[in-house]
Protein backbone atom coordinates (compact mmCIF):
# COMPACT_ATOMS: atom_id res chain seq x y z
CA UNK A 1 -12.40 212.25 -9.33
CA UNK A 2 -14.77 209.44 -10.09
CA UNK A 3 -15.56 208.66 -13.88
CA UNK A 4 -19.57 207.64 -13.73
CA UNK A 5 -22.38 208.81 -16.34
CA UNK A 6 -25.71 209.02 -13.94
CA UNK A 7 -28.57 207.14 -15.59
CA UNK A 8 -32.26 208.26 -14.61
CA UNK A 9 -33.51 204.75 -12.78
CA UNK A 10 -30.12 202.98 -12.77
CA UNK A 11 -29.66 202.69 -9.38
CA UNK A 12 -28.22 199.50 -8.99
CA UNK A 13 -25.43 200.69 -12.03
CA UNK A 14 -24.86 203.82 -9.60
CA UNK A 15 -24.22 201.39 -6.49
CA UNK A 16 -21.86 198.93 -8.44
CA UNK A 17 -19.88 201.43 -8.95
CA UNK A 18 -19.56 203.52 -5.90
CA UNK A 19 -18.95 199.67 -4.20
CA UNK A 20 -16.25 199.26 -6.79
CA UNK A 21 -14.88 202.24 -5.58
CA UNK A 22 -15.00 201.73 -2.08
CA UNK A 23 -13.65 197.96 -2.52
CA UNK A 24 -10.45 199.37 -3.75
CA UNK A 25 -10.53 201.75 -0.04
CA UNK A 26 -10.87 198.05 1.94
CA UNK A 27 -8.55 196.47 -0.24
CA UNK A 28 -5.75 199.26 0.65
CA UNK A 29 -7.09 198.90 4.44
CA UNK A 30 -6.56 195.19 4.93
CA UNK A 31 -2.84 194.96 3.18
CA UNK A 32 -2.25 198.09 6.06
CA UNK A 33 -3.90 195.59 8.51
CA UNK A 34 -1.42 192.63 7.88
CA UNK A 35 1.50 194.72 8.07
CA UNK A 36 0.62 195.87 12.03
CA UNK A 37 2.08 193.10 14.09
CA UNK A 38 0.15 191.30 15.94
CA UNK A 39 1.33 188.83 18.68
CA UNK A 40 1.12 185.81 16.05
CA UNK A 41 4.45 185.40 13.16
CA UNK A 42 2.91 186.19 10.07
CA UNK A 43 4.81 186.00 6.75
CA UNK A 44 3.21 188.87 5.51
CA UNK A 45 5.73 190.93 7.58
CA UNK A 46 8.51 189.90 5.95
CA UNK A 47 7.46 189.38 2.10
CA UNK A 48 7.74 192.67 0.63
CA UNK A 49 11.84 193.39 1.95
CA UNK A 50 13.54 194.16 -0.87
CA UNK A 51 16.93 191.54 -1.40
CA UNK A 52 19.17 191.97 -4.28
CA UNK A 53 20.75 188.87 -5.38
CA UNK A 54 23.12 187.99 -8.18
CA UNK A 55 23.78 192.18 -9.02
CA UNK A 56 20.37 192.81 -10.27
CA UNK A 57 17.44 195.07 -9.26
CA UNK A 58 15.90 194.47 -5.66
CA UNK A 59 13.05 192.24 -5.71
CA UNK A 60 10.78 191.04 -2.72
CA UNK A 61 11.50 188.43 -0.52
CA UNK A 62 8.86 186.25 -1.72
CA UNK A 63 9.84 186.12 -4.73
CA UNK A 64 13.75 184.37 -3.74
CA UNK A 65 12.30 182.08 -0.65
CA UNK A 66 10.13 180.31 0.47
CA UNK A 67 8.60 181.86 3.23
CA UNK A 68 6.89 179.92 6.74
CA UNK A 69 5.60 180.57 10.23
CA UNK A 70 6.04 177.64 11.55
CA UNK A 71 5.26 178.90 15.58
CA UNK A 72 3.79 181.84 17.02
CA UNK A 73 6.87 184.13 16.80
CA UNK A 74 9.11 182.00 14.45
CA UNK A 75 9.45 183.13 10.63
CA UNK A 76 11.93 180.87 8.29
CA UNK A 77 13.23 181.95 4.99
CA UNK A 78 14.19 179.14 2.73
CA UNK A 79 15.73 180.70 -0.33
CA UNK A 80 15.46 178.85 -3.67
CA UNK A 81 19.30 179.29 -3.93
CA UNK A 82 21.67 179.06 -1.42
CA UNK A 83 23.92 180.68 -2.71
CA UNK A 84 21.63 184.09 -1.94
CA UNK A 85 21.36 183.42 1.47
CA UNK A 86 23.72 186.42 2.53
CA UNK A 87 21.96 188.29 0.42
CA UNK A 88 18.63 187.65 1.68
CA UNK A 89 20.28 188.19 5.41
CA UNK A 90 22.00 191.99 4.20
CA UNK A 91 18.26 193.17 2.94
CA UNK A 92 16.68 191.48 6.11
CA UNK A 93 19.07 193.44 7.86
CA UNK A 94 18.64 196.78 6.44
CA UNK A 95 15.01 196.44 6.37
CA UNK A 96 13.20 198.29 9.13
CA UNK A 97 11.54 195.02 10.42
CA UNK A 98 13.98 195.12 13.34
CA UNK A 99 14.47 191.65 13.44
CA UNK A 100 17.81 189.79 13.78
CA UNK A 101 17.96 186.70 11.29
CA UNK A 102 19.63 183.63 12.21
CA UNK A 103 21.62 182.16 9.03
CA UNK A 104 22.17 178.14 9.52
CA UNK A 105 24.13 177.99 5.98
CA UNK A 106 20.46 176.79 4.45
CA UNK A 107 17.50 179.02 6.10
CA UNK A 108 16.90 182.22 7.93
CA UNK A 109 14.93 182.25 11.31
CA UNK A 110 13.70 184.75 12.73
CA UNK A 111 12.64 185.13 15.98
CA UNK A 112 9.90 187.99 16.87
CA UNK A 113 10.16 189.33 20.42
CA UNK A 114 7.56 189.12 23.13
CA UNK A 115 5.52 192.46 22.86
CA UNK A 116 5.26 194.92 25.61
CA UNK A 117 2.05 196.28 26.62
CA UNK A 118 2.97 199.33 25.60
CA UNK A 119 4.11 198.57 22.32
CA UNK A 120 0.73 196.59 21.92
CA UNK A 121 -0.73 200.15 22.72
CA UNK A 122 1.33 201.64 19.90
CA UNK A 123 0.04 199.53 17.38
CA UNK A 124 -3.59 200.10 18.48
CA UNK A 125 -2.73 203.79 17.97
CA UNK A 126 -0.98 202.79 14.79
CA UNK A 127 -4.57 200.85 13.94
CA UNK A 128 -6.77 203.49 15.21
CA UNK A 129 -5.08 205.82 12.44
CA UNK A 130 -4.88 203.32 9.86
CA UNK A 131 -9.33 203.05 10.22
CA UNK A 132 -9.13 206.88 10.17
CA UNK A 133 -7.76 206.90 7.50
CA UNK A 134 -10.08 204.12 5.93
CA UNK A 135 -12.75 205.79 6.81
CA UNK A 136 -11.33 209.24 4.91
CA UNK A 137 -10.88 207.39 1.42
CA UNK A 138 -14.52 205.75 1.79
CA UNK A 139 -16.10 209.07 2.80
CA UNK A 140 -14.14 210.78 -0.26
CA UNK A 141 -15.60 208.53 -2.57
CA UNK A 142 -19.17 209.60 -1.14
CA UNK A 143 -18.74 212.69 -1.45
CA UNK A 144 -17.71 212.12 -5.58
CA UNK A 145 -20.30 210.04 -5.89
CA UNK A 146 -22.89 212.91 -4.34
CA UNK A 147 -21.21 215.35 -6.67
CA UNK A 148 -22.20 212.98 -9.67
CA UNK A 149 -25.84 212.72 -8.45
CA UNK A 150 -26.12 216.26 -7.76
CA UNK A 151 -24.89 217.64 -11.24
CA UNK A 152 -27.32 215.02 -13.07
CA UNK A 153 -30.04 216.48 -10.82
CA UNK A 154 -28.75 219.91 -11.83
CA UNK A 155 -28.27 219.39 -15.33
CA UNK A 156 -31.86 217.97 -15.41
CA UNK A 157 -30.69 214.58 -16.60
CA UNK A 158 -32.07 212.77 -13.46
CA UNK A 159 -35.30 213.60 -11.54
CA UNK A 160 -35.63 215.24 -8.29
CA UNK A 161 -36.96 211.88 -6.83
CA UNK A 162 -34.69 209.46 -8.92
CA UNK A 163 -31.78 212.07 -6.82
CA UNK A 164 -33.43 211.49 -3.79
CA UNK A 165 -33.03 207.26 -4.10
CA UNK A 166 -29.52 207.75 -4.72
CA UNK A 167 -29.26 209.73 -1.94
CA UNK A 168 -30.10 206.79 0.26
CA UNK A 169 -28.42 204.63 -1.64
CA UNK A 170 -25.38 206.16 -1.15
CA UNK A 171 -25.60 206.45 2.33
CA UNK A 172 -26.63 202.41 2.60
CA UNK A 173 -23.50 202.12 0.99
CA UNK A 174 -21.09 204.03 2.60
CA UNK A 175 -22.60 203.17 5.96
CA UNK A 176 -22.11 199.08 4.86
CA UNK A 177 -18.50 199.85 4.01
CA UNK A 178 -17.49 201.71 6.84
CA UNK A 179 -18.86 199.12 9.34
CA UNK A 180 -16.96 196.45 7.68
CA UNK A 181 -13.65 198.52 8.40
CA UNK A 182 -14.88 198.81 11.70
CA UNK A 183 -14.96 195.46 12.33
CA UNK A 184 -12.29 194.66 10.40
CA UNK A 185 -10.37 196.81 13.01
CA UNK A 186 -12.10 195.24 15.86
CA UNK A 187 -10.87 192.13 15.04
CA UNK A 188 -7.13 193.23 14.40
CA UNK A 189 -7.55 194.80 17.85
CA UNK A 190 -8.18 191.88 19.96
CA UNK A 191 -5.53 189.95 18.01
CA UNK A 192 -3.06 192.63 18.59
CA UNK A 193 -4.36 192.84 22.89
CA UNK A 194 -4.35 188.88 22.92
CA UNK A 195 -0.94 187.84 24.88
């Protein structure tokens, strides 16, 4: 539930936060976008495997390499100490990537398959769901912020007409954020379709 005290003529207070609130929905949308595969290498894949190195704790990738795309389905792993390379190779390994790393004693490559048209269709499905779901968390936080308006109105702290702008405002809004997904996902699309 969203925290916001309605303020009779504050509508522009109302909207900065209801955007606030949506911004964290698109910012939870695009780190699902980067993790769908497209047909380009993107380091973003591999960043977040968890490697433990020298007995401790797993940490990310990122955090023990230097990570690169240097071609379209090429990713190297340069780790900041050799001497982890195995271990960087074991959590690449057991991560659910389901990519084969090639150790030269100094980096990791990794080589990304040629996709399938119908595993390009499985991540459109996969993206398609991803939107939905999007589009869920922004039209939750509509509904909260409706809620707010409409117990002000109720309790007689707003007017009827000063209810009635943020009405609209909430829907110009919502209806702003939800075509930015949209496109967001259009664009994802035709880089996952491109071959």
């Amino acid at each position: 539930m969203v925290e916001y005290n309605v303020v009779e003529n504050d509508t522009k207070g109302f909207e900065t936060a209801m955007s606030a609130e949506m911004d964290k929905a698109m910012r939870h949308f695009e780190r699902e976008l980067v993790t769908i595969r497209t047909g380009r290498a993107h380091t973003a894949m591999i960043e977040d495997i968890k490697v433990s190195c020298y007995g401790q704790a797993p940490v990310p990738l990122k955090t023990v390499a230097a990570l690169a795309a240097p071609d379209v389905r090429l990713l190297t792993v340069q780790p900041w100490d050799v001497s982890t390379i195995e271990d960087i190779e074991k959590g690449i390994q057991a991560s659910s990537v389901g990519l084969t790393p090639l150790n030269d004693g100094k980096v990791i490559r990794l080589q990304l398959p040629e996709m399938s048209s119908q595993r390009r269709e499985e991540l459109v499905k996969i993206l398609h769901k991803k939107l939905e779901e999007c589009r869920i968390a922004v039209r939750n936080i509509r509904k909260d912020f409706q809620n707010l308006s409409r117990d002000a109105k109720r309790n007689k702290t707003i007017s009827e007409d000063f209810f009635n702008r943020l009405e609209d405002s909430v829907k110009k809004v919502t209806d702003k954020y939800v075509s930015q997904a949209e496109q967001m996902s259009k664009q994802k699309e035709k880089d996952i379709r491109i071959i």
